[in-house]
Protein backbone atom coordinates (compact mmCIF):
# COMPACT_ATOMS: atom_id res chain seq x y z
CA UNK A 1 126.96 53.74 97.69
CA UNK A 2 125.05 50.63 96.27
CA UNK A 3 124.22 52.08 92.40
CA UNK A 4 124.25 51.04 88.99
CA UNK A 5 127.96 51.81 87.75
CA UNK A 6 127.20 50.45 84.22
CA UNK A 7 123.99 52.69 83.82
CA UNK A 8 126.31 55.99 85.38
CA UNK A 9 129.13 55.47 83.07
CA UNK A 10 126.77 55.06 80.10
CA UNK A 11 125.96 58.58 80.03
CA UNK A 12 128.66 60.32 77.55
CA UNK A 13 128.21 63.37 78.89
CA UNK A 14 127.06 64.83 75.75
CA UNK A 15 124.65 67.11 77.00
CA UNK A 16 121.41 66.46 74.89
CA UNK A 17 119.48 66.42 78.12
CA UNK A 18 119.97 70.22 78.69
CA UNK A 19 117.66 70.85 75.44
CA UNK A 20 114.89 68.96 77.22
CA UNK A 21 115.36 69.91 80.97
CA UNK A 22 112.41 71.51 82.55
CA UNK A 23 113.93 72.13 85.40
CA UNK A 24 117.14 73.25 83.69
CA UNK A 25 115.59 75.66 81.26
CA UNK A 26 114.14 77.47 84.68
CA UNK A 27 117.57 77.21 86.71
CA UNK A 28 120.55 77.53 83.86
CA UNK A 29 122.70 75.78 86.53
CA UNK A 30 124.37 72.50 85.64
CA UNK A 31 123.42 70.79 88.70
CA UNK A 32 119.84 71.36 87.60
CA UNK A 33 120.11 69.02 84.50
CA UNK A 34 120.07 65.08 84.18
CA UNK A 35 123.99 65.58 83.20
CA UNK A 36 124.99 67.33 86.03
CA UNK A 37 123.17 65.29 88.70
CA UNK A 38 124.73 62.07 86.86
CA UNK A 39 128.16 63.89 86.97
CA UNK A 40 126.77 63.92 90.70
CA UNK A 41 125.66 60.93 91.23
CA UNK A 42 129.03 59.26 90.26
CA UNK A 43 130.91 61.55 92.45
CA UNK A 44 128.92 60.18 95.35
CA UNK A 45 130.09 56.55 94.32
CA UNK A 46 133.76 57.98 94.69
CA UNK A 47 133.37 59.25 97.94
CA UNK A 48 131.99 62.81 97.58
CA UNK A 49 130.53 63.86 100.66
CA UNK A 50 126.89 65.18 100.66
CA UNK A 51 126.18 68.36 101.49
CA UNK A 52 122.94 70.82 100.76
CA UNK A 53 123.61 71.66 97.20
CA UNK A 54 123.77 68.16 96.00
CA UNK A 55 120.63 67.60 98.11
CA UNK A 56 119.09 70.14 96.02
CA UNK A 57 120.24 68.83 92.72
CA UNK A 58 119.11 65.34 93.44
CA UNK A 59 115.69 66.50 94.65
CA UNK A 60 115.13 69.27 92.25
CA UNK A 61 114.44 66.61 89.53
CA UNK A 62 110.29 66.09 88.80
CA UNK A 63 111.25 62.77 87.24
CA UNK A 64 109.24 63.47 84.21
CA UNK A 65 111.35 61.01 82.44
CA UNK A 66 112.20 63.30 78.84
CA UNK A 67 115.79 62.91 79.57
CA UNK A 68 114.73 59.15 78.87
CA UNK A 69 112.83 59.79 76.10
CA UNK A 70 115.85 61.58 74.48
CA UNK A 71 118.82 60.60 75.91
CA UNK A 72 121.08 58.89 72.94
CA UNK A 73 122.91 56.62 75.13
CA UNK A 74 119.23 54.80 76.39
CA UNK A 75 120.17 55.57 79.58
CA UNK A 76 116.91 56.14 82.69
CA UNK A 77 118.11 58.93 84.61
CA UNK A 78 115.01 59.16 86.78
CA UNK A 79 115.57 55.39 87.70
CA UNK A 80 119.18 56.59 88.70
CA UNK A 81 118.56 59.91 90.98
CA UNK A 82 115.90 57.40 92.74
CA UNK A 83 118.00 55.16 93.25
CA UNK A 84 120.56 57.90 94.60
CA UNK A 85 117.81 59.45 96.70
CA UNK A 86 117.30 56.31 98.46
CA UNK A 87 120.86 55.45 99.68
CA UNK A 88 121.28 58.96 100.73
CA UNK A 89 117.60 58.81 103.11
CA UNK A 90 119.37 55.05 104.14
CA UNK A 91 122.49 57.62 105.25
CA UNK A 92 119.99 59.77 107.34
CA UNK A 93 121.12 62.66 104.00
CA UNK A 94 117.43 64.59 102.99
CA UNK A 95 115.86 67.87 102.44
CA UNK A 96 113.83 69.20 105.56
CA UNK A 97 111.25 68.50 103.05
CA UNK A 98 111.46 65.02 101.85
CA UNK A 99 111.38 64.72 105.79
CA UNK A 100 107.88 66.40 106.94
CA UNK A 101 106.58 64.70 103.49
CA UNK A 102 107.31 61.21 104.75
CA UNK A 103 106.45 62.03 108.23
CA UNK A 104 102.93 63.05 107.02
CA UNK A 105 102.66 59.55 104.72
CA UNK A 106 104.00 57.08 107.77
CA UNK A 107 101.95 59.02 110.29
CA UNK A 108 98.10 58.73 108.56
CA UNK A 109 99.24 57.07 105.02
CA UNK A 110 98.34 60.36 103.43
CA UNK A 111 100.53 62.90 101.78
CA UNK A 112 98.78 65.44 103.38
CA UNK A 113 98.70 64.12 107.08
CA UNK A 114 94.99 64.83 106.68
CA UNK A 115 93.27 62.47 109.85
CA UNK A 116 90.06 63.17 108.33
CA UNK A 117 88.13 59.43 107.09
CA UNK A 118 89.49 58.72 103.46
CA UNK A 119 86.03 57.93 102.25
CA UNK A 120 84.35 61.19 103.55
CA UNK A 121 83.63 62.15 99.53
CA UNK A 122 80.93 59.17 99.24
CA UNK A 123 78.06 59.89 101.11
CA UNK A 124 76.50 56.37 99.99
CA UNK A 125 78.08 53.84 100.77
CA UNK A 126 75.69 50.88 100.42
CA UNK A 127 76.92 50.79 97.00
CA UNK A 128 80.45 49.25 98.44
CA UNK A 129 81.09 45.95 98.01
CA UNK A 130 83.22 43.13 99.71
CA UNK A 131 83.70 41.15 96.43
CA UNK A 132 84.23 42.91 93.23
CA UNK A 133 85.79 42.86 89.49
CA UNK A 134 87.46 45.65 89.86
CA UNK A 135 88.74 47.91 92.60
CA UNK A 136 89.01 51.62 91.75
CA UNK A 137 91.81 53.12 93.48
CA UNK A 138 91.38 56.91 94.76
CA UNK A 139 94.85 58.03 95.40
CA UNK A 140 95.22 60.78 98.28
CA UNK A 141 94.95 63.89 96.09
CA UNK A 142 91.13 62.86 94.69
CA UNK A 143 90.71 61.69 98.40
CA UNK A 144 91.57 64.40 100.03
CA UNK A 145 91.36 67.81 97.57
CA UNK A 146 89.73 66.78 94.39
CA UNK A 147 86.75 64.80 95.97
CA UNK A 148 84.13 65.78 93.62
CA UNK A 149 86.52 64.02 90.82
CA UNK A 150 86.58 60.88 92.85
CA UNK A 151 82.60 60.64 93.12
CA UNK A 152 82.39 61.39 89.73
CA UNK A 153 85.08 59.19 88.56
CA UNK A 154 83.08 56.20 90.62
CA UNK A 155 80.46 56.56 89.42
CA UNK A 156 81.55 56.38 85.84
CA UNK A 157 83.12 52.78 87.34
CA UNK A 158 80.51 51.48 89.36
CA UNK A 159 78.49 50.47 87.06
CA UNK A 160 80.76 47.82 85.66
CA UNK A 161 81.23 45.94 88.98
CA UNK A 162 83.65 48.36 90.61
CA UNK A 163 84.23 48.45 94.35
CA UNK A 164 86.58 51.06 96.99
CA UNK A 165 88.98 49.11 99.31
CA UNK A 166 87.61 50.16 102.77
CA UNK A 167 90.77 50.98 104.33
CA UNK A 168 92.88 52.51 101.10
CA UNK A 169 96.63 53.93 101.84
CA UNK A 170 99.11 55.79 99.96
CA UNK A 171 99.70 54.08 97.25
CA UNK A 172 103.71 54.63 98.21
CA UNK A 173 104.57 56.71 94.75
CA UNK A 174 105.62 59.80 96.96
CA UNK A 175 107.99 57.80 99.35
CA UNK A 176 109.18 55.61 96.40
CA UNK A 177 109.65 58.87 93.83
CA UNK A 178 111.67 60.56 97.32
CA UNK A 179 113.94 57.70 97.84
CA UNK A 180 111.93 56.28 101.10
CA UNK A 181 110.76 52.77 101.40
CA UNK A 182 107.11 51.99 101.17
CA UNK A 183 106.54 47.85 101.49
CA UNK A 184 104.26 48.87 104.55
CA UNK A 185 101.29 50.55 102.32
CA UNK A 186 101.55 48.18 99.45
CA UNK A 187 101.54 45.46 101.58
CA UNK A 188 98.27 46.74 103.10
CA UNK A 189 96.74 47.98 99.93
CA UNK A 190 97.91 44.55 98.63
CA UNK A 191 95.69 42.32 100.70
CA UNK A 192 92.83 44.35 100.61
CA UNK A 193 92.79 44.46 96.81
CA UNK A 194 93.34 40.66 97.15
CA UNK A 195 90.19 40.51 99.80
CA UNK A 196 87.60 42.21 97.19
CA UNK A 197 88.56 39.31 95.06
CA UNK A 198 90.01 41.86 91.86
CA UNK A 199 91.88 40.63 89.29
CA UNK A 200 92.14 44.24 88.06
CA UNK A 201 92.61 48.38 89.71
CA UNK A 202 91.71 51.17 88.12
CA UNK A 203 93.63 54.55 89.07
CA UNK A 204 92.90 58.13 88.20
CA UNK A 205 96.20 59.20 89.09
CA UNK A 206 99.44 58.64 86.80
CA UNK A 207 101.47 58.55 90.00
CA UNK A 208 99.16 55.99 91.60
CA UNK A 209 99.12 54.29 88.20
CA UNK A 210 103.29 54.04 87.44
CA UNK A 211 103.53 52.52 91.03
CA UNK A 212 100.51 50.10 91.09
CA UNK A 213 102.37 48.89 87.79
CA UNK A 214 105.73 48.59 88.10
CA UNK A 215 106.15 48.03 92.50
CA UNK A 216 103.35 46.33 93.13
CA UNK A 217 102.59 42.77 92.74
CA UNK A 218 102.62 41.73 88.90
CA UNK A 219 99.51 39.49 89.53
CA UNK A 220 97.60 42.87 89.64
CA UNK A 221 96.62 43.96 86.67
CA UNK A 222 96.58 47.80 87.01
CA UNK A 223 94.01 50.17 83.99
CA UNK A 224 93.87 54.20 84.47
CA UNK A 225 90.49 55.15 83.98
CA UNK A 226 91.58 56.20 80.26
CA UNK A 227 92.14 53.07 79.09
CA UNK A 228 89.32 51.74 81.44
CA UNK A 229 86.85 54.02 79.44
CA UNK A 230 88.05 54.10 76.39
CA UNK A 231 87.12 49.96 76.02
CA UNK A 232 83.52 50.96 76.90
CA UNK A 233 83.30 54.35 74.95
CA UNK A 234 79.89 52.96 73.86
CA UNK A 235 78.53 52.13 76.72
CA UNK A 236 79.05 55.10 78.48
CA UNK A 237 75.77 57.30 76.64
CA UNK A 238 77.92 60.30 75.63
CA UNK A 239 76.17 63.06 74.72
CA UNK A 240 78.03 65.41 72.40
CA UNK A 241 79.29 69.24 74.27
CA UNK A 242 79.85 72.19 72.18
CA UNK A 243 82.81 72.58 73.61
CA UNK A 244 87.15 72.79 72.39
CA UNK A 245 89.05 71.72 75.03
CA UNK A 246 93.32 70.48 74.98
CA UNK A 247 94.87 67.88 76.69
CA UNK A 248 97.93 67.66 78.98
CA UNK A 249 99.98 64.39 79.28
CA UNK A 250 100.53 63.71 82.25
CA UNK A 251 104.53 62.66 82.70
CA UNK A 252 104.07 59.28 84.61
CA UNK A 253 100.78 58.33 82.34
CA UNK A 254 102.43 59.44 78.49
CA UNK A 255 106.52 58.97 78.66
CA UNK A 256 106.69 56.52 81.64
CA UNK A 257 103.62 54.00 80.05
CA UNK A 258 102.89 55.42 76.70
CA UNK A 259 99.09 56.46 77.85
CA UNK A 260 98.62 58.40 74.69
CA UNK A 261 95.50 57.87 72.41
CA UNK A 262 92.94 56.47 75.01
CA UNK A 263 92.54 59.75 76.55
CA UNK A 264 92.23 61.66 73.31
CA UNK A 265 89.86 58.75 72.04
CA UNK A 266 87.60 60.06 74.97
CA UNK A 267 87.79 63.39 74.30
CA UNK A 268 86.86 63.37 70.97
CA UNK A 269 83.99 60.99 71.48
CA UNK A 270 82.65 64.06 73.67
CA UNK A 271 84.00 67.20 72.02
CA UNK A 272 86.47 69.15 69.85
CA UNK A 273 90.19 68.39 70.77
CA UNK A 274 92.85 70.96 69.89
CA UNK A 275 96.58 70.17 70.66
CA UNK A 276 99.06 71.49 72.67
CA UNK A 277 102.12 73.04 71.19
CA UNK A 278 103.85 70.17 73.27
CA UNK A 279 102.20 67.06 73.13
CA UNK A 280 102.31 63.38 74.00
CA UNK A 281 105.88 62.13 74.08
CA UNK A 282 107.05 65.51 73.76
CA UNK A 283 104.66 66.90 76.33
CA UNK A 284 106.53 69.52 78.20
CA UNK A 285 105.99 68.65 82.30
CA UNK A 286 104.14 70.92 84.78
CA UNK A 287 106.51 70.96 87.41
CA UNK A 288 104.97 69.15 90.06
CA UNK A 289 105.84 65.29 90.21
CA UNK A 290 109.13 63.53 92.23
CA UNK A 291 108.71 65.81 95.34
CA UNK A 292 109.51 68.86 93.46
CA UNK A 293 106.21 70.64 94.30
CA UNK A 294 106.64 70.03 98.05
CA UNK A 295 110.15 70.60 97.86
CA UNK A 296 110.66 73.18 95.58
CA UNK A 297 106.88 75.52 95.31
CA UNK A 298 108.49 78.13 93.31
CA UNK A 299 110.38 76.55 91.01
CA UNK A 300 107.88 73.78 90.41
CA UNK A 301 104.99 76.63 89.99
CA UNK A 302 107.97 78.27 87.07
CA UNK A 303 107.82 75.12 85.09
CA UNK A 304 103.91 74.83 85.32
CA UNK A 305 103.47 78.48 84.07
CA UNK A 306 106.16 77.65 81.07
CA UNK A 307 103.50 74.33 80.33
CA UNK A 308 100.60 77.08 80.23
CA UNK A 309 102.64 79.04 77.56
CA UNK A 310 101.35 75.76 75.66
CA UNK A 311 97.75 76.07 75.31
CA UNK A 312 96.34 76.81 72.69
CA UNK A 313 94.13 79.81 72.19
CA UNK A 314 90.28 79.76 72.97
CA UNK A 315 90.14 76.52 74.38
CA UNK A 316 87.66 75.71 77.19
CA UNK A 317 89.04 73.47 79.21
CA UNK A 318 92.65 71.98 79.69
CA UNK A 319 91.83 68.40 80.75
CA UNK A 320 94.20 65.80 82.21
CA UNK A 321 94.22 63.25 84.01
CA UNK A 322 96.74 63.80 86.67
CA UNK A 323 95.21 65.38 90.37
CA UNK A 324 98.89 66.84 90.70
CA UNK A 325 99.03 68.44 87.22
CA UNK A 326 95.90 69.83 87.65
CA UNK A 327 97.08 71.18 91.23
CA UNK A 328 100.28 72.89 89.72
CA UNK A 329 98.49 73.97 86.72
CA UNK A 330 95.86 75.67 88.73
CA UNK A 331 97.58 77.47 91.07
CA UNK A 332 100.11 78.66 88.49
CA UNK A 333 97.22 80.72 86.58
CA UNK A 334 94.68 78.61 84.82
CA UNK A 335 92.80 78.09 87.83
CA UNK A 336 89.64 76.25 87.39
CA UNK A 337 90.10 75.86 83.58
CA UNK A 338 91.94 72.24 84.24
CA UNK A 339 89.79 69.33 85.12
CA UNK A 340 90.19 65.93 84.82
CA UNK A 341 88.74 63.36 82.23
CA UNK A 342 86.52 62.07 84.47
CA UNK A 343 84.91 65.23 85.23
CA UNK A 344 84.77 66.12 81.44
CA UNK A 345 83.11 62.58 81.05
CA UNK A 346 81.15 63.05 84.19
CA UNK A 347 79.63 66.49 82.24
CA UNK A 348 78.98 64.19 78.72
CA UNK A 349 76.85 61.71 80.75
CA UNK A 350 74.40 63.83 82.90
């Protein structure tokens, strides 16, 4: 198998990552923690043969990426069980799962498989444009469940030049996070962001947001509507809300790019913020991201209830900005309690 050797032996085995584990602290087994699926991963590299169980290790991980942030050695284990999940789909070796997921994605660029028009949220669309500044990229969750987030979060953007690519896809993070490959929707996404003339995209997603960044052309420059908003707090004609609300990091917009303050900046130009017992760096994850939540429901739903154990008390809202946190969140018990930024925003400027 074609993987980083120097970045597998790194890893001293010492076991710090078992403190941190989300998925781990659910599971107890070693298999379920970044040192047993490294222990894993270099097996496969000596010829250990594949079988369901180390299917289920690999794919069990949510790549949250505080293995990283702790791991004494500097090693990237998410970058490594990616890179393992990829030469193992190249084998034809996956999850029934990972399967049907990238079946939905290569069939209507969707993670849902949804044939429905992507754009069915904006009712008006003479406000589209072929040439913009910016291009505000929807992602398939806003798109698709969370569509009164995407009006709202466009028209918080329109108004500084923003346009919608007409025929938006995937942005890939799914396939990529899954180990499948995904040059066909960037390429597409690519030259339509490079039609509308955009030197910069904005994403309300931090799964949207770590791929536009890091796989997609560097001549993008790629904002999340945090640190979008949080450069034009004063323009935006906040009104003040009697309201306490906490936030959640969001795994791929805190560890992965060190999103931290512009969110909270936000919030507190709108309302009272209280912390989470877990917060920024330290944010514990809520179970959802790298394929777990399609993969792995229960388990994935286990990790988000564990992150609701972190809320403070007598807060009204639990605001992210993360359409899969606030899926997991939700359906783990907190229900319509978790919004999104935008929304919160959305509520500050009416």
């Amino acid at each position: 198998m074609n993987l980083d050797l120097k970045a597998i032996n790194q890893c001293v085995r010492c076991g710090s990552c078992r403190t941190f584990c989300p998925v781990f602290e659910q599971s107890g087994w070693e298999s379920a923690n970044t040192r047993g699926r490294i222990m894993i991963i270099k097996g496969l590299t000596c010829g250990l043969r594949p079988d369901s169980h180390i299917l289920n290790s690999l794919n069990s991980c949510t790549t949250c990426g505080i293995c990283t942030e702790n791991c004494p050695a500097g090693i990237n284990p998410p970058e490594l069980i990616e890179s393992a999940r990829r030469e193992l789909v190249l084998l034809g070796k996956m999850t029934a799962q990972q399967a049907d997921l990238s079946r939905n994605i290569y069939a209507r660029g969707n993670t849902f498989g949804d044939s429905r028009d992507r754009l069915s949220w904006l009712k008006d669309r003479s406000f589209l444009t072929k040439k913009a500044d910016y291009v505000y990229f929807v992602g398939c969750m806003n798109s698709y469940r969370y569509t009164d987030t995407a009006a709202n979060t466009f028209a918080l953007l329109r108004p500084f030049g923003t346009t919608i690519i007409p025929e938006e896809q995937c942005c890939g993070s799914p396939l990529l996070r899954t180990g499948f490959d995904a040059r066909r929707f960037i390429d597409k996404n690519c030259m339509q962001i490079e039609d509308a003339g955009a030197q910069t995209v904005i994403s309300g997603c931090a799964g949207c947001y770590t791929t536009l960044k890091k796989s997609y052309p560097h001549s993008i420059e790629v904002q999340s509507v945090p640190e979008f908003l949080s450069e034009r707090i004063s323009e935006l004609n906040l009104k003040p809300l009697d309201l306490t609300v906490t936030y959640h990091d969001p795994c791929h917009l805190g560890r992965h790019n060190k999103i931290y303050e512009q969110p909270r900046q936000i919030i507190e130009a709108i309302c009272r913020l209280k912390e989470m017992k877990t917060n920024k760096k330290d944010a514990r994850c809520c179970g959802g991201g790298g394929g777990v939540r399609s993969g792995y429901r229960d388990l994935s739903l286990q990790m988000a209830k564990k992150r609701l154990e972190d809320v403070p008390e007598d807060v009204d809202f639990i605001v992210t900005t993360c359409p899969l946190c606030i899926r997991n969140l939700r359906d783990a018990g907190a229900g319509e309690k978790v919004i999104d930024l935008a929304d919160l925003v959305a509520m500050a400027t009416r």
